[in-house]
N, C-alpha and C. Protein backbone atom coordinates (compact mmCIF):
# COMPACT_ATOMS: atom_id res chain seq x y z
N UNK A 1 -31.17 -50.64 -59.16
CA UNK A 1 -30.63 -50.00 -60.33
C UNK A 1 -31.04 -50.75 -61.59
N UNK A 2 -31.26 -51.98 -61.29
CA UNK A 2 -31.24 -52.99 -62.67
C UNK A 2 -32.85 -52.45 -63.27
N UNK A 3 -33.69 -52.50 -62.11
CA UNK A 3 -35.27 -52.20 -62.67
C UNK A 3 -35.49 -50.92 -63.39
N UNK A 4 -34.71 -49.68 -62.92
CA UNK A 4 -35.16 -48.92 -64.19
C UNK A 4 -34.50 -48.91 -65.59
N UNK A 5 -33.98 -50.00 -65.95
CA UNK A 5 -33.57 -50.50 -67.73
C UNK A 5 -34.35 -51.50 -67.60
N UNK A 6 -35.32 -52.39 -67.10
CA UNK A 6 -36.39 -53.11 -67.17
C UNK A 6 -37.27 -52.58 -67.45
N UNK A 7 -38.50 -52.51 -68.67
CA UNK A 7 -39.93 -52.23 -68.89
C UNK A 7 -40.88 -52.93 -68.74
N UNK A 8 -42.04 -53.49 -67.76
CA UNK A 8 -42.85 -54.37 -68.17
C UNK A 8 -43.24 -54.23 -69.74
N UNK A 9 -43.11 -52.90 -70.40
CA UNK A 9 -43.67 -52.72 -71.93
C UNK A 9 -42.62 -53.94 -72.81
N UNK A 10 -41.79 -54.04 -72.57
CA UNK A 10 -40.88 -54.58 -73.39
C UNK A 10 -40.98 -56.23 -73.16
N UNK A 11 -41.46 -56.52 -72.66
CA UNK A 11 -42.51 -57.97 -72.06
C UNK A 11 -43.65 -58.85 -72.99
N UNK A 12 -44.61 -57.62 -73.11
CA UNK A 12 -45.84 -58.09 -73.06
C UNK A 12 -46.12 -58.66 -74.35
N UNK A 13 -47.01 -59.34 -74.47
CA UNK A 13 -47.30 -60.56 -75.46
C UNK A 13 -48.45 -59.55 -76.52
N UNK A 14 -47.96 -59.44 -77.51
CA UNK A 14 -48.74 -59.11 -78.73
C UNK A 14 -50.35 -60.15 -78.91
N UNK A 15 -50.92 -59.59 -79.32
CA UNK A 15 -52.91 -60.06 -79.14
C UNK A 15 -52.75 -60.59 -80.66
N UNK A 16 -52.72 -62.17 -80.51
CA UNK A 16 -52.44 -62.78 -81.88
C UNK A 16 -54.05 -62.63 -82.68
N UNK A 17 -55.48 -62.36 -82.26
CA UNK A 17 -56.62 -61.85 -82.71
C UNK A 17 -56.61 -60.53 -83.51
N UNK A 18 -55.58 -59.92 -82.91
CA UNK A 18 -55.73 -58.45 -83.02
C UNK A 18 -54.90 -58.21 -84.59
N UNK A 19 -53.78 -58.97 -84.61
CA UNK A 19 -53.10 -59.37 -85.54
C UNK A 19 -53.46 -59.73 -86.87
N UNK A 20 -54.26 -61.11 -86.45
CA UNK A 20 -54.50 -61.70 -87.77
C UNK A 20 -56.25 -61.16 -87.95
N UNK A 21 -57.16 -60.56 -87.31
CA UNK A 21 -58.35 -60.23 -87.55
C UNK A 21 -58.15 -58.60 -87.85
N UNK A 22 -57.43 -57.98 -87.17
CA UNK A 22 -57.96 -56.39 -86.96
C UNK A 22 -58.48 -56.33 -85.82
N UNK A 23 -59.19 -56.84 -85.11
CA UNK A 23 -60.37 -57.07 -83.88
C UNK A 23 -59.44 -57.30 -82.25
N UNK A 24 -59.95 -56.54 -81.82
CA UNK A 24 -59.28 -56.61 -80.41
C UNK A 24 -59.88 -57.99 -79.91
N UNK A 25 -59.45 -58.68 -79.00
CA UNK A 25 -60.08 -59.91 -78.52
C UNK A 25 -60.52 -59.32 -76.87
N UNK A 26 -61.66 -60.62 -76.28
CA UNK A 26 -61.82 -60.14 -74.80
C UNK A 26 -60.86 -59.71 -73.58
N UNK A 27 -59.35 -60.14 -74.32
CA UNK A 27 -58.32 -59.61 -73.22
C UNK A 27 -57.86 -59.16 -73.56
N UNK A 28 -57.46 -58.17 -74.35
CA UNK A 28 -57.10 -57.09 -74.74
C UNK A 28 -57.13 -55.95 -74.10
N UNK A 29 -55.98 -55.52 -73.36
CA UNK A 29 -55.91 -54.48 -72.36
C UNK A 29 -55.52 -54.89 -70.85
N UNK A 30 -55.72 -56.37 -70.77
CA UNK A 30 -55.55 -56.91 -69.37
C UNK A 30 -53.61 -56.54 -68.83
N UNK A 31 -52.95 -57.01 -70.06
CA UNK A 31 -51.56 -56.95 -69.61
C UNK A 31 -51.21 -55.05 -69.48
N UNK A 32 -51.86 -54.42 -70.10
CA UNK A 32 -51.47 -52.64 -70.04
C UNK A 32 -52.09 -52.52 -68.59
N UNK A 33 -53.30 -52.91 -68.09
CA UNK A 33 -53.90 -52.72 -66.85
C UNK A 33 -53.16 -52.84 -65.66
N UNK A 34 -52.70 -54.40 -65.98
CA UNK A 34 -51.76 -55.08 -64.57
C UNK A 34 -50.79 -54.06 -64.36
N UNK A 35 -50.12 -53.41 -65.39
CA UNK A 35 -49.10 -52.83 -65.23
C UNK A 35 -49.67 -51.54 -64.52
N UNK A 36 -50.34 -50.77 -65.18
CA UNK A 36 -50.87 -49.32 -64.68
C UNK A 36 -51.05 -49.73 -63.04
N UNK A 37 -51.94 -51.08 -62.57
CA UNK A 37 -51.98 -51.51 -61.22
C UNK A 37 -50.90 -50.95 -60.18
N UNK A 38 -50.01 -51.48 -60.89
CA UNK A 38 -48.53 -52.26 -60.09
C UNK A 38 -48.03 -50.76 -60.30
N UNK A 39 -48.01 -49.44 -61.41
CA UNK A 39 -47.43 -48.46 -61.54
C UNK A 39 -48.78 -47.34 -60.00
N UNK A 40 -49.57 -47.63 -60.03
CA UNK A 40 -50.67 -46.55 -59.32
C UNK A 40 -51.67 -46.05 -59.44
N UNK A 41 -51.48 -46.34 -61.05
CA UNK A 41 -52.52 -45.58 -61.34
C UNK A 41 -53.71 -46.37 -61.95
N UNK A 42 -55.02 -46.15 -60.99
CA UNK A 42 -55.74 -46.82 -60.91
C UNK A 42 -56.52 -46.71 -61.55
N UNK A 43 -57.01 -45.50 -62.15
CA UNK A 43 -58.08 -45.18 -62.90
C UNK A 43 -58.15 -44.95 -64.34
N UNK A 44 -56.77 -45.18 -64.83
CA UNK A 44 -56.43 -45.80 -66.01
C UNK A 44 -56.35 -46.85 -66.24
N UNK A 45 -56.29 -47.57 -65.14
CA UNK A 45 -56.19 -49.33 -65.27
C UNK A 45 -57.30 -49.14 -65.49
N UNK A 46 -58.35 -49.02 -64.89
CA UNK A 46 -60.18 -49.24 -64.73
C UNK A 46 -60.45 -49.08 -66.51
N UNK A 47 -59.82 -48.04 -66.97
CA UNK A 47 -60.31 -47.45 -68.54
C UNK A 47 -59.83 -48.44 -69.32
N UNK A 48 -58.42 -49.24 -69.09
CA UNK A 48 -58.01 -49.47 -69.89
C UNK A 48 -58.56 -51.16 -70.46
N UNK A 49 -59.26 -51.64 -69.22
CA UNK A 49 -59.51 -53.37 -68.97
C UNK A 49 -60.88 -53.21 -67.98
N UNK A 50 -61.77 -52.98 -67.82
CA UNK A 50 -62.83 -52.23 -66.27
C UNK A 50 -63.14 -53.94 -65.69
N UNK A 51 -62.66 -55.02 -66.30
CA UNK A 51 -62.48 -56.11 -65.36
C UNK A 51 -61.47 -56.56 -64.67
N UNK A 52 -60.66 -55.51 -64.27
CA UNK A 52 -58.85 -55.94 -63.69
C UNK A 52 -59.14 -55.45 -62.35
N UNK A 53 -60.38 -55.55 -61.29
CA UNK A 53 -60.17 -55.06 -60.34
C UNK A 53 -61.09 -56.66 -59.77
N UNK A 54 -62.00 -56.54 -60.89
CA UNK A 54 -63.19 -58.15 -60.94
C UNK A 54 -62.19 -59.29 -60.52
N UNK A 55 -61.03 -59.51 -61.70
CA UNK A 55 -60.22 -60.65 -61.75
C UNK A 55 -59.10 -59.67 -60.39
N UNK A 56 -58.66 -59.19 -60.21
CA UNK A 56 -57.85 -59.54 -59.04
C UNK A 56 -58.57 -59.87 -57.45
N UNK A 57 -59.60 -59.32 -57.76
CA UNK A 57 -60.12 -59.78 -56.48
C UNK A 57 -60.99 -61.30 -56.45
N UNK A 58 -60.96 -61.62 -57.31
CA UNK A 58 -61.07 -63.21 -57.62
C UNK A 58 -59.64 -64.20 -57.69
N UNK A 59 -58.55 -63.66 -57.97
CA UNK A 59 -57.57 -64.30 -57.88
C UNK A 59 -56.86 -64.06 -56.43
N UNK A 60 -57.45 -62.83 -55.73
CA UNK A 60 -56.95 -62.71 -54.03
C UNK A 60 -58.13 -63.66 -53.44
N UNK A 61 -59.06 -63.92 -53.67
CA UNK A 61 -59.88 -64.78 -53.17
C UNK A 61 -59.51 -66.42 -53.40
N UNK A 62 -59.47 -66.70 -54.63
CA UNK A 62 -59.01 -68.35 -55.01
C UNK A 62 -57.33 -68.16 -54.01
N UNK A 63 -56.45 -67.63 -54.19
CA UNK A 63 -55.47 -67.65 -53.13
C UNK A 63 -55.44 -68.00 -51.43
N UNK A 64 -56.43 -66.43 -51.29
CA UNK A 64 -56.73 -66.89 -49.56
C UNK A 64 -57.22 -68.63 -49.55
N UNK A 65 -58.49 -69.03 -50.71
CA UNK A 65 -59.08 -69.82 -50.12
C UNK A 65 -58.40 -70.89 -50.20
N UNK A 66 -56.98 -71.30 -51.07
CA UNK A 66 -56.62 -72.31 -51.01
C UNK A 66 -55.81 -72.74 -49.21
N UNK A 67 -56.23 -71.35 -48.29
CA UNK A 67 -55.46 -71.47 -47.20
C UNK A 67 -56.51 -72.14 -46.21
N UNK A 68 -57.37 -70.96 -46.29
CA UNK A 68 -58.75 -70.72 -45.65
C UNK A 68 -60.04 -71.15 -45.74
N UNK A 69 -60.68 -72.21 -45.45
CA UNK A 69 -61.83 -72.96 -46.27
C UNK A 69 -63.13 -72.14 -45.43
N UNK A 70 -64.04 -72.05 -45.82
CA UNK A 70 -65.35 -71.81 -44.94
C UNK A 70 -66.26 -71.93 -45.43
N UNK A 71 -68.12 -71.76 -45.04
CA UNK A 71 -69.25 -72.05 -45.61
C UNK A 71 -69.57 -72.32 -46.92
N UNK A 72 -69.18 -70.70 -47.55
CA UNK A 72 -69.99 -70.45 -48.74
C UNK A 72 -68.78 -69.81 -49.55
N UNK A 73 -67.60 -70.69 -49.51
CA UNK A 73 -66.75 -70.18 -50.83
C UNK A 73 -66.72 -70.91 -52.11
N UNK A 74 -67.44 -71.98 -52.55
CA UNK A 74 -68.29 -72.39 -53.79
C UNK A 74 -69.03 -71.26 -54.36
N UNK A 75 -69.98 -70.41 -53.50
CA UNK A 75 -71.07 -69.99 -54.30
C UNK A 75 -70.14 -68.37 -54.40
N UNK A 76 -69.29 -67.89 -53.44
CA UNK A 76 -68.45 -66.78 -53.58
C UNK A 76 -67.75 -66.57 -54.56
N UNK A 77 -67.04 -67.87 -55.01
CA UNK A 77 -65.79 -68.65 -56.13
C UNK A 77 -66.76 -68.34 -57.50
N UNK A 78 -68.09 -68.77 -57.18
CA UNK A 78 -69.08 -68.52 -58.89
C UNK A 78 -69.25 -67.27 -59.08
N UNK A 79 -69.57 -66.64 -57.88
CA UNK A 79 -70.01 -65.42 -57.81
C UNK A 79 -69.07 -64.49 -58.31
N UNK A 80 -67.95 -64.49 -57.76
CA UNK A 80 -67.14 -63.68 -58.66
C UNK A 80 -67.15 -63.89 -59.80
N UNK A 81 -66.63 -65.37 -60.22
CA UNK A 81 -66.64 -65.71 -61.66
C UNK A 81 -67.71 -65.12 -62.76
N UNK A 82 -69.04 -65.24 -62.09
CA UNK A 82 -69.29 -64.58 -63.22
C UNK A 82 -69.41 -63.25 -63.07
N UNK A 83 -69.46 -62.20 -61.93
CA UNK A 83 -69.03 -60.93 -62.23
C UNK A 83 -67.83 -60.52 -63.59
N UNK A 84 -66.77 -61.43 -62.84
CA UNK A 84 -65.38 -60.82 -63.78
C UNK A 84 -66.31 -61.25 -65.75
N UNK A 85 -66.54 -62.18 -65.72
CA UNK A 85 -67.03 -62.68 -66.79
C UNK A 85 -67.79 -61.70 -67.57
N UNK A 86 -69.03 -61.57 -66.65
CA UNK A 86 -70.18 -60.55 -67.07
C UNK A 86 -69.47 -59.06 -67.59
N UNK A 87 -68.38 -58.32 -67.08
CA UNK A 87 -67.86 -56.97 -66.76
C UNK A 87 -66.69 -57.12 -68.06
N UNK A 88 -66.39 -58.27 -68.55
CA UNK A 88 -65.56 -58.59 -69.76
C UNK A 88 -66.53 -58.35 -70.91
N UNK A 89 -67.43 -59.16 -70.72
CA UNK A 89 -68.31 -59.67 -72.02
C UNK A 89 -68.72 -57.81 -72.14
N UNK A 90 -69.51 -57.25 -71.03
CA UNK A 90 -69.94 -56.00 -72.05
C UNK A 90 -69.27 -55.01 -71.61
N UNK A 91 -68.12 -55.07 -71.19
CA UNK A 91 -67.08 -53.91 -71.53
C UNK A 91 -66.58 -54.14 -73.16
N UNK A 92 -66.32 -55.47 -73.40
CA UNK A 92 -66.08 -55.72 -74.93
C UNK A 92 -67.10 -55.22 -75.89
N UNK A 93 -68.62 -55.25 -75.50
CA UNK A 93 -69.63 -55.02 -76.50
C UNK A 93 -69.58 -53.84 -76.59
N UNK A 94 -69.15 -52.95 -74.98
CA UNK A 94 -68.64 -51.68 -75.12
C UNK A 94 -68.10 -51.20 -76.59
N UNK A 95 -67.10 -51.43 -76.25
CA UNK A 95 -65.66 -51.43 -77.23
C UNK A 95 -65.94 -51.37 -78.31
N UNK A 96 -66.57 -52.81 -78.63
CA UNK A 96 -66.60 -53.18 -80.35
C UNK A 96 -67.46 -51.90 -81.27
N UNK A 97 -68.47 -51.74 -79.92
CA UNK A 97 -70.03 -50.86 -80.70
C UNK A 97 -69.79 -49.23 -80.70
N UNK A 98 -68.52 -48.72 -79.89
CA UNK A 98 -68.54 -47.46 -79.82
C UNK A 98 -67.01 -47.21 -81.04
């Protein structure tokens, strides 16, 4: 009963870039995403952040691996990293240029 008078909206941390520039910053959209996640809907998350699927499956990975060690989770651990990285940087150039 208590969770529906709870909003994650009523939470989330204002984009102090966005504020004092005008300019959205590179995470901008991450906290609306998580939520759409956790609500279902997936393909508004994708629109809203298109690296919130990059970073969770990099943060389900750094998790397992703190359990699970094997061969090649150094070069897996980069590998994501810079996916999520790469899928930030020009979803942002996206953004800025359209």
């Amino acid at each position: 009963m208590l969770f529906h008078f709870i909003k994650p909206e009523d939470f989330m941390l204002p984009c102090i870039n966005k504020q004092l520039l005008g300019m959205e910053c590179l995470g901008c959209g991450i906290q609306r995403a998580t939520v759409l996640v956790f609500r279902g809907d997936f393909v508004l998350a994708f629109k809203t952040y298109p690296a919130i699927y990059a970073l969770i499956l990099l943060a389900l990975f750094l998790i397992f691996n703190l359990f699970i060690k094997f061969k090649y989770d150094e070069k897996l651990k980069i590998a994501l990293i810079i996916l999520s990285v790469g899928i930030i940087i020009i979803s942002y150039i996206l953004k800025i240029t359209n």
